[in-house]
Protein backbone atom coordinates (compact mmCIF):
# COMPACT_ATOMS: atom_id res chain seq x y z
CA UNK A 1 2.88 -24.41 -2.62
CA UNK A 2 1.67 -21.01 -1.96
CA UNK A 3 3.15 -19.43 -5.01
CA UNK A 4 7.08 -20.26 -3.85
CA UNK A 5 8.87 -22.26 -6.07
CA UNK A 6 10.14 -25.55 -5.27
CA UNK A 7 13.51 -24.43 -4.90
CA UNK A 8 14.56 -24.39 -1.19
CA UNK A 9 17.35 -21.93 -2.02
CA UNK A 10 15.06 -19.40 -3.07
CA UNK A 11 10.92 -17.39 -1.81
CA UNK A 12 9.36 -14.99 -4.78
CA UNK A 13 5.75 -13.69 -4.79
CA UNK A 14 4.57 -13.05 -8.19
CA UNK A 15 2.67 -10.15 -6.58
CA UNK A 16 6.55 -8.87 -5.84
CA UNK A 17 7.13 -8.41 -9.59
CA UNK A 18 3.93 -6.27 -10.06
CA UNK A 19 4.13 -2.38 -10.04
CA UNK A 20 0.84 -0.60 -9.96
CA UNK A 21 0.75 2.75 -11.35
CA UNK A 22 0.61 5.63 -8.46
CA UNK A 23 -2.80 7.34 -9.97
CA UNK A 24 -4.34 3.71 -9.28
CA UNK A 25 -2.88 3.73 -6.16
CA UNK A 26 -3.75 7.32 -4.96
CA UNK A 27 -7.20 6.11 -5.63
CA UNK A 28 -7.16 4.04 -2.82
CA UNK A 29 -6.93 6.26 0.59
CA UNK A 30 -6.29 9.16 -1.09
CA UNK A 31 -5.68 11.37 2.06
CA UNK A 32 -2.85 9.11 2.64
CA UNK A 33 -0.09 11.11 0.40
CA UNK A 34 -1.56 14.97 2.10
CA UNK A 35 -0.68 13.00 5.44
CA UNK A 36 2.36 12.09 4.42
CA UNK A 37 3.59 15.34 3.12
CA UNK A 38 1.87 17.39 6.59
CA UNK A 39 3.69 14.68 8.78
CA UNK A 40 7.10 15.75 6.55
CA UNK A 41 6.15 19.39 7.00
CA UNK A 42 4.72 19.81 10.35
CA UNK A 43 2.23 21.65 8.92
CA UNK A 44 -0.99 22.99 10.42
CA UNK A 45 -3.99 20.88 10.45
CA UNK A 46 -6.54 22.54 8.19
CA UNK A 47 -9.58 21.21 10.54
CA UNK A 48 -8.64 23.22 13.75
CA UNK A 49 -4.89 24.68 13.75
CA UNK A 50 -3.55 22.16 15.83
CA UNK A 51 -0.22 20.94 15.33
CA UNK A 52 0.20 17.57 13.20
CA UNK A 53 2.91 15.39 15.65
CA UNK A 54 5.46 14.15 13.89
CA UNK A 55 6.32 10.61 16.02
CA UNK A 56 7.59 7.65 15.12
CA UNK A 57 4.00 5.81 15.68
CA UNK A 58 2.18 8.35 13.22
CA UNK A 59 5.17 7.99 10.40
CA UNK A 60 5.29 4.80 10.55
CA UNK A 61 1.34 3.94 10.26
CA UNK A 62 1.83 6.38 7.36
CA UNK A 63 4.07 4.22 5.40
CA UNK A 64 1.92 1.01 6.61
CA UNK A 65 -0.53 2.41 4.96
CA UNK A 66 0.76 3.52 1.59
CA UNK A 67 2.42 -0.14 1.86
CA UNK A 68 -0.91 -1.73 2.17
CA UNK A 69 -2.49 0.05 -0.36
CA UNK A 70 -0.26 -1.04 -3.23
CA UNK A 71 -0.37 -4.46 -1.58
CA UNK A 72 -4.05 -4.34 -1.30
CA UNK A 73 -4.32 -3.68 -5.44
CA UNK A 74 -1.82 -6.95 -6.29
CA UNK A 75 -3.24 -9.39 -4.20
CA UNK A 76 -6.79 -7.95 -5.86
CA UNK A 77 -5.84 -8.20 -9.15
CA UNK A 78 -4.30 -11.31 -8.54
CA UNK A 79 -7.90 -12.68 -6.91
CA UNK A 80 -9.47 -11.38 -9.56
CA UNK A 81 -7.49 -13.46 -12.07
CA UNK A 82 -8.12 -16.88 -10.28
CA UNK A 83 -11.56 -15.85 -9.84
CA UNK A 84 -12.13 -15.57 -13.66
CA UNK A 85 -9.87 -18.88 -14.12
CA UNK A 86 -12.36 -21.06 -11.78
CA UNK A 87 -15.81 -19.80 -12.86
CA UNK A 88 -14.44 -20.60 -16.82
């Protein structure tokens, strides 16, 4: 049922045991990790010189982000897999 075993005592998603490599994952948003390191750094923004706010909100969307990215790649690859499995 929904890829949890039928163990009550324990929840695993096979997804959870995947790793994908960071080059595939810097593929997907790629600005993401230059965000990440400007939010760190307070750097300038290269667009117009403003100052890049470091807030809770904008770090945290930062990390939802790189979070959904490597999720976005298992649950793919995963899709991908069934979909090859059903049109055999």
């Amino acid at each position: 049922m929904a890829g949890f075993p039928t163990n009550a005592r324990s929840f695993y998603f096979a997804r959870a045991a995947l790793d994908p490599p960071t080059s595939l994952c810097k593929k997907l948003f790629p600005a993401i990790g230059e965000w990440h390191d400007r939010l760190a750094a307070n750097e300038l923004s290269s667009d117009n010189n403003d100052l890049i706010q470091a807030t809770i909100a904008a770090n945290a969307f930062v990390q939802v982000i790189m979070m959904l990215r490597k999720t976005f790649i298992k649950d793919s690859m995963l899709m991908i897999a069934q979909a090859i499995t059903l049109s055999k």
